[in-house]
C-alpha atoms as a PDB file:
ATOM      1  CA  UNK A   1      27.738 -29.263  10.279  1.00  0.00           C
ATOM      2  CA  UNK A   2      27.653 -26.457   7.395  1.00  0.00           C
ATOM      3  CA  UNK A   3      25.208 -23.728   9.007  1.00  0.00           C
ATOM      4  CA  UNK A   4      22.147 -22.142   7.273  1.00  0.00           C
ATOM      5  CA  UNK A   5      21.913 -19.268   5.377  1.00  0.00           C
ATOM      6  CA  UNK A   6      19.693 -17.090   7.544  1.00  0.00           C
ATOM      7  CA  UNK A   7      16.341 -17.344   4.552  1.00  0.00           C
ATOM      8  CA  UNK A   8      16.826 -21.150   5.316  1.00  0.00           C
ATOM      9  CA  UNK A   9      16.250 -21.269   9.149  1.00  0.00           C
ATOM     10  CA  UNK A  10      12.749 -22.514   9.968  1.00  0.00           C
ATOM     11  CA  UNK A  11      12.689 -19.684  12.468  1.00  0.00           C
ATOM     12  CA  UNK A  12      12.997 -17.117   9.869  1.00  0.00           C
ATOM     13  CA  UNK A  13      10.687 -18.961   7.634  1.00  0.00           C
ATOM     14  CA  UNK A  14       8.082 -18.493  10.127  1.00  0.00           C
ATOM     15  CA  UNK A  15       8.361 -14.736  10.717  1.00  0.00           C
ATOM     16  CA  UNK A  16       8.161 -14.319   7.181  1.00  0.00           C
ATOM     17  CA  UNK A  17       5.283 -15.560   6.453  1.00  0.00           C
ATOM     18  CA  UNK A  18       3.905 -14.183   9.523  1.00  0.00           C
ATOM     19  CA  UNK A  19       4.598 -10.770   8.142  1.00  0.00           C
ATOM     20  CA  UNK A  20       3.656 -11.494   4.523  1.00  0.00           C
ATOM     21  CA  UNK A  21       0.154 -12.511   5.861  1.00  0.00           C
ATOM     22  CA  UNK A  22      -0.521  -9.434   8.052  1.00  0.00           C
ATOM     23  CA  UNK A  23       0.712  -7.252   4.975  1.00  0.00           C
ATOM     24  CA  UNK A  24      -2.160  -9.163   2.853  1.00  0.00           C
ATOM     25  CA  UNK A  25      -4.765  -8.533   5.525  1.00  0.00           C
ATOM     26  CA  UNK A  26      -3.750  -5.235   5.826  1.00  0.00           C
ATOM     27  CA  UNK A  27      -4.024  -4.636   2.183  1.00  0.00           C
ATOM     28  CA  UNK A  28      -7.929  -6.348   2.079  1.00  0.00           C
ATOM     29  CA  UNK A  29      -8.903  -4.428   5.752  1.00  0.00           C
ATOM     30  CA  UNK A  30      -7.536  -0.828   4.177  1.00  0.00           C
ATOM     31  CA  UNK A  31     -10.502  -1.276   1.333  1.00  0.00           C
ATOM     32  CA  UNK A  32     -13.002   0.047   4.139  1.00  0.00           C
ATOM     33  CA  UNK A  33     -11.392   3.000   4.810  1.00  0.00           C
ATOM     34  CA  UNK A  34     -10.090   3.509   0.864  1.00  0.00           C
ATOM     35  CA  UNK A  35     -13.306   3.657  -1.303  1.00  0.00           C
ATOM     36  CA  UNK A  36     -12.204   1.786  -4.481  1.00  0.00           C
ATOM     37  CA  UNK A  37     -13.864   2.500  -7.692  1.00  0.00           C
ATOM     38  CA  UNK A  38     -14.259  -0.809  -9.900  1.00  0.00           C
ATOM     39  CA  UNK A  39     -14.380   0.000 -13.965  1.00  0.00           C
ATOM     40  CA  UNK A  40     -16.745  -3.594 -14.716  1.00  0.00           C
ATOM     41  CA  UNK A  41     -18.828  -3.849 -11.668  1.00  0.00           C
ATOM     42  CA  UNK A  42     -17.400  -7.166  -9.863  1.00  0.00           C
ATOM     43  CA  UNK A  43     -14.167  -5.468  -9.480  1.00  0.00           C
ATOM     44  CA  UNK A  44     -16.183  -3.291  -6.749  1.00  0.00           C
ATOM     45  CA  UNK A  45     -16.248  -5.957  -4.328  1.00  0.00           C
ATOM     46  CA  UNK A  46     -14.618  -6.327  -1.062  1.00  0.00           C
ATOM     47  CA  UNK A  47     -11.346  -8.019  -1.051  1.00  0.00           C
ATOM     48  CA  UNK A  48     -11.470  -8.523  -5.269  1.00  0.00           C
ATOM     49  CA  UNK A  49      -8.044  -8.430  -5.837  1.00  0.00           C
ATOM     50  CA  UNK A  50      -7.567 -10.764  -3.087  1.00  0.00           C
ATOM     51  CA  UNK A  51      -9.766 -13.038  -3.894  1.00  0.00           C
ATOM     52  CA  UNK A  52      -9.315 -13.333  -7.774  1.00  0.00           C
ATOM     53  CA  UNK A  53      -5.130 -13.233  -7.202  1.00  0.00           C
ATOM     54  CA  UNK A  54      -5.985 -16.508  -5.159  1.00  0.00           C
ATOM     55  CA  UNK A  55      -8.495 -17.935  -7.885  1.00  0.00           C
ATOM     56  CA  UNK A  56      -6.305 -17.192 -10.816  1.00  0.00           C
ATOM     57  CA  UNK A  57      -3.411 -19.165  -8.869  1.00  0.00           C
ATOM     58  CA  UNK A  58      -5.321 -22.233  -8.570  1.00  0.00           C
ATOM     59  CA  UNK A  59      -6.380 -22.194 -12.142  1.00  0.00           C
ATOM     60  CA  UNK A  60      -2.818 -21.801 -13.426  1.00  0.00           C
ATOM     61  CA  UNK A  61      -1.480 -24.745 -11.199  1.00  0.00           C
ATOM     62  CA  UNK A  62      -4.762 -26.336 -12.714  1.00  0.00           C
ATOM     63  CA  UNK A  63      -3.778 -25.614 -16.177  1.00  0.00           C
ATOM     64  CA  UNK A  64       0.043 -26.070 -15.904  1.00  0.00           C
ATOM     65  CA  UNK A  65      -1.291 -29.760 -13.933  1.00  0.00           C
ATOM     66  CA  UNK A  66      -3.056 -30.836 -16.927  1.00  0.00           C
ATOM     67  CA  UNK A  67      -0.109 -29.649 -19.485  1.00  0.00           C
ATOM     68  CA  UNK A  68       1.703 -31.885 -17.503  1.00  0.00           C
ATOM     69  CA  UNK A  69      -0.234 -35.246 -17.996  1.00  0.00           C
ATOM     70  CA  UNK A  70      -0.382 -33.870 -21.974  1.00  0.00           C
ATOM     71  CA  UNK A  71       3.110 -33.206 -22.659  1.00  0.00           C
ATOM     72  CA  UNK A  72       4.919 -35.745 -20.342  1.00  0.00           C
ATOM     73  CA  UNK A  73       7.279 -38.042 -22.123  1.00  0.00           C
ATOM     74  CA  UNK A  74       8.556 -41.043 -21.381  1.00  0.00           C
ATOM     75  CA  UNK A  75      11.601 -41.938 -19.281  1.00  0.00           C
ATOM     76  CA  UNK A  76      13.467 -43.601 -22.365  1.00  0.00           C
ATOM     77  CA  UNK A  77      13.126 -39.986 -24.579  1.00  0.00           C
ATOM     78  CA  UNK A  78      16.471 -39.702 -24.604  1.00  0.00           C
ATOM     79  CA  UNK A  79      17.428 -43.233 -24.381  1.00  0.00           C
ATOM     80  CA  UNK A  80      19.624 -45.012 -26.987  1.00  0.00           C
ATOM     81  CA  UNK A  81      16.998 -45.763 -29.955  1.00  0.00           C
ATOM     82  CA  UNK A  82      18.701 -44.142 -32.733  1.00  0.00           C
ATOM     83  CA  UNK A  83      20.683 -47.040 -33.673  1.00  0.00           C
END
């Protein structure tokens, strides 16, 4: 059996994104301690970038979901119809 590069062990995996999740609290839990100074009001709110990072993901799966179901084509598109 071929072994696994090491980003492809479920071990590593794991610690990953055990430290990519502590670095992201981190980041939202050092906004007590680092005033932040928002140019449009809503941006002054705890954990913003957080928060509208994760919102603006969701609406780009949304969108690229629904471009999808628009622009899918059929399984025969390349098929042999140009005779």
């Amino acid at each position: 059996m071929k072994k696994r590069h090491w980003l492809e062990q479920p071990k590593t995996i794991r610690r990953l994104w055990i430290v990519f999740i502590a670095i992201l609290a981190l980041t939202v839990i050092a906004q007590i301690f680092i005033p932040v100074h928002g140019h449009f009001g809503l941006d002054d709110t705890f954990g913003f970038n957080a928060w509208y990072g994760f919102t603006t993901c969701i609406a780009m799966i949304a969108v690229a979901k629904a471009l999808g179901i628009f622009l899918k084509r059929k399984d025969t598109y390349y098929g042999d119809d140009d005779e």
